[in-house]
Protein backbone atom coordinates (compact mmCIF):
# COMPACT_ATOMS: atom_id res chain seq x y z
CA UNK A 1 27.35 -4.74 7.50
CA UNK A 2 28.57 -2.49 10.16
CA UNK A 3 26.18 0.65 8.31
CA UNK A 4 22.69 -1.13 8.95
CA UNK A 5 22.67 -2.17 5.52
CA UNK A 6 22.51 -5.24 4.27
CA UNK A 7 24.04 -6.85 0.83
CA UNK A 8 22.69 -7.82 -2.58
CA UNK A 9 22.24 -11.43 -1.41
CA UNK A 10 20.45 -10.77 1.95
CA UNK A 11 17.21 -12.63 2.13
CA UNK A 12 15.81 -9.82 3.52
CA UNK A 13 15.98 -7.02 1.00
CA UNK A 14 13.46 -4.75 2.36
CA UNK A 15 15.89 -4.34 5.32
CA UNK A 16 18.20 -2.52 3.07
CA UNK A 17 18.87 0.87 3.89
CA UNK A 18 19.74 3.60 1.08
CA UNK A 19 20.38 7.35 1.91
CA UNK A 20 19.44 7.28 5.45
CA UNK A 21 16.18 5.15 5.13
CA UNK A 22 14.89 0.93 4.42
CA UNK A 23 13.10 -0.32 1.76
CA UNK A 24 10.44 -1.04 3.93
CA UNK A 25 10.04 2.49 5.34
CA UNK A 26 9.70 4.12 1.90
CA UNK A 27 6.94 1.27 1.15
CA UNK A 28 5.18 2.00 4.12
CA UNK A 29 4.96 5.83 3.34
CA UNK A 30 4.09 5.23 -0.21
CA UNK A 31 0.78 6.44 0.36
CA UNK A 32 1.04 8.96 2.56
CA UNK A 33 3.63 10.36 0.24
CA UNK A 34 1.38 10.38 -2.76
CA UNK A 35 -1.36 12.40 -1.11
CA UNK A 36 1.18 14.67 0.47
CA UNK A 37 0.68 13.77 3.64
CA UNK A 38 4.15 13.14 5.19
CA UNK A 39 6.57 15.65 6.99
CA UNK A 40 8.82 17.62 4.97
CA UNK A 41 11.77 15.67 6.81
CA UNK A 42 10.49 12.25 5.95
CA UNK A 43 9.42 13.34 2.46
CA UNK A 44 13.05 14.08 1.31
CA UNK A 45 14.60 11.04 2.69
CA UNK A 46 11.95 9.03 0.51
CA UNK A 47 13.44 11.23 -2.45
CA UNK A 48 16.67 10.47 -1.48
CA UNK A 49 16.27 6.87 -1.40
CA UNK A 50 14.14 6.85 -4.63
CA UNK A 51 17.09 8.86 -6.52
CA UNK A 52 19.30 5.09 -5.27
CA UNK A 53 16.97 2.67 -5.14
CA UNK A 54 16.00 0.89 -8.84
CA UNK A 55 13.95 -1.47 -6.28
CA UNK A 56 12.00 0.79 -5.00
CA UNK A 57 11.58 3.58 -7.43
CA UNK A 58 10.19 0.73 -9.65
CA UNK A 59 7.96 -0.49 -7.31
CA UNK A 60 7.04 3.11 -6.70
CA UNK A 61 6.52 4.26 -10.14
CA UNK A 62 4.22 0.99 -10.48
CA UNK A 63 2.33 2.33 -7.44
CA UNK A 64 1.58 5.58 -8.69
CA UNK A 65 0.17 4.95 -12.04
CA UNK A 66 -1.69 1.97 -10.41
CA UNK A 67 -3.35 4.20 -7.35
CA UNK A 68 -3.84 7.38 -10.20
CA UNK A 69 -5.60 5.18 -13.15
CA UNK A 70 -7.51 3.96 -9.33
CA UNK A 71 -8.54 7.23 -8.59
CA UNK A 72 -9.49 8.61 -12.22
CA UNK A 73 -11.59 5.47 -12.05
CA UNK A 74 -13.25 6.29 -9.01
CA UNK A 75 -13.55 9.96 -9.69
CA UNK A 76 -15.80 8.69 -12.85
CA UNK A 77 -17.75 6.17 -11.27
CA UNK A 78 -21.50 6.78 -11.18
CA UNK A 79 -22.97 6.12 -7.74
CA UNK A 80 -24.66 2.95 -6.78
CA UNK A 81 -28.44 3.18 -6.29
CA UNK A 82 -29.56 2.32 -2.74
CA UNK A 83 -31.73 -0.22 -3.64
CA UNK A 84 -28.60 -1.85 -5.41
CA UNK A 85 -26.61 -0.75 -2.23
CA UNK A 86 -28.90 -2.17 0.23
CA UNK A 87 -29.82 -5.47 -1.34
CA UNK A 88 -25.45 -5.92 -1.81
CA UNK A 89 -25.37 -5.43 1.53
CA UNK A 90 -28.02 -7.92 2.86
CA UNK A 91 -26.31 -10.42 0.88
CA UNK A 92 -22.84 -9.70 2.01
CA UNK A 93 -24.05 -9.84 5.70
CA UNK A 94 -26.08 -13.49 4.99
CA UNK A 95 -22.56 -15.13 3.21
CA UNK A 96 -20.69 -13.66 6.22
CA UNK A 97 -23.26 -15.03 8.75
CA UNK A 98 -23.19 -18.65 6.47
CA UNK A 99 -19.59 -18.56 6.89
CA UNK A 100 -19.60 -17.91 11.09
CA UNK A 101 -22.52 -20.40 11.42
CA UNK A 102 -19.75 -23.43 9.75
CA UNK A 103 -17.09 -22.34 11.90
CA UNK A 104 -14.90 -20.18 8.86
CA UNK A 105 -15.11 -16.81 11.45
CA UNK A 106 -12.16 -14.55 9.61
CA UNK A 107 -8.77 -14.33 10.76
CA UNK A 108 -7.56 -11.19 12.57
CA UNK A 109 -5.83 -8.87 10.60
């Protein structure tokens, strides 16, 4: 389409673009959003494009609760001791070395 936009049978959905911004770029700033971190600017036109969306203000909505019921979780966990700490950590550095020594080394991000 001539706009930028791109129609309801596009493979590529996240390319769509909805009161000035893509799918992808509202995804992107989902969490950045949430902890109030984005400009004013870019703030609205994520509000604008949620008030259009259904796509993304589902996903979004899915996001939230998911990332709050995350950090209620996290704000009630009890610490780990740091003998517990220490002897995860050993054993997380021996798998990782098992897995270089075979030839598995990770893939870049």
């Amino acid at each position: 389409m001539a706009d930028g936009t791109t129609g309801p049978d596009s493979p590529d959905i996240m390319q769509q673009r909805r009161a000035g911004i893509r799918c992808i770029e509202v995804l992107r700033g989902l969490s950045e959003y949430l902890d109030g971190e984005l400009s004013e600017e870019l703030r609205l036109a994520i509000n604008q494009h949620l008030e259009v969306c259904d796509q993304c203000e589902n996903f979004g909505l899915r996001f939230t609760k998911t990332i709050q019921a995350l950090r209620r979780e996290m704000a009630s966990a009890r610490p780990v001791d740091d003998d517990v700490a220490s002897r995860l950590r050993a054993t997380v550095t021996a798998a990782l070395g098992e897995i270089e020594t075979r030839g598995g080394g990770r893939e870049p991000l």
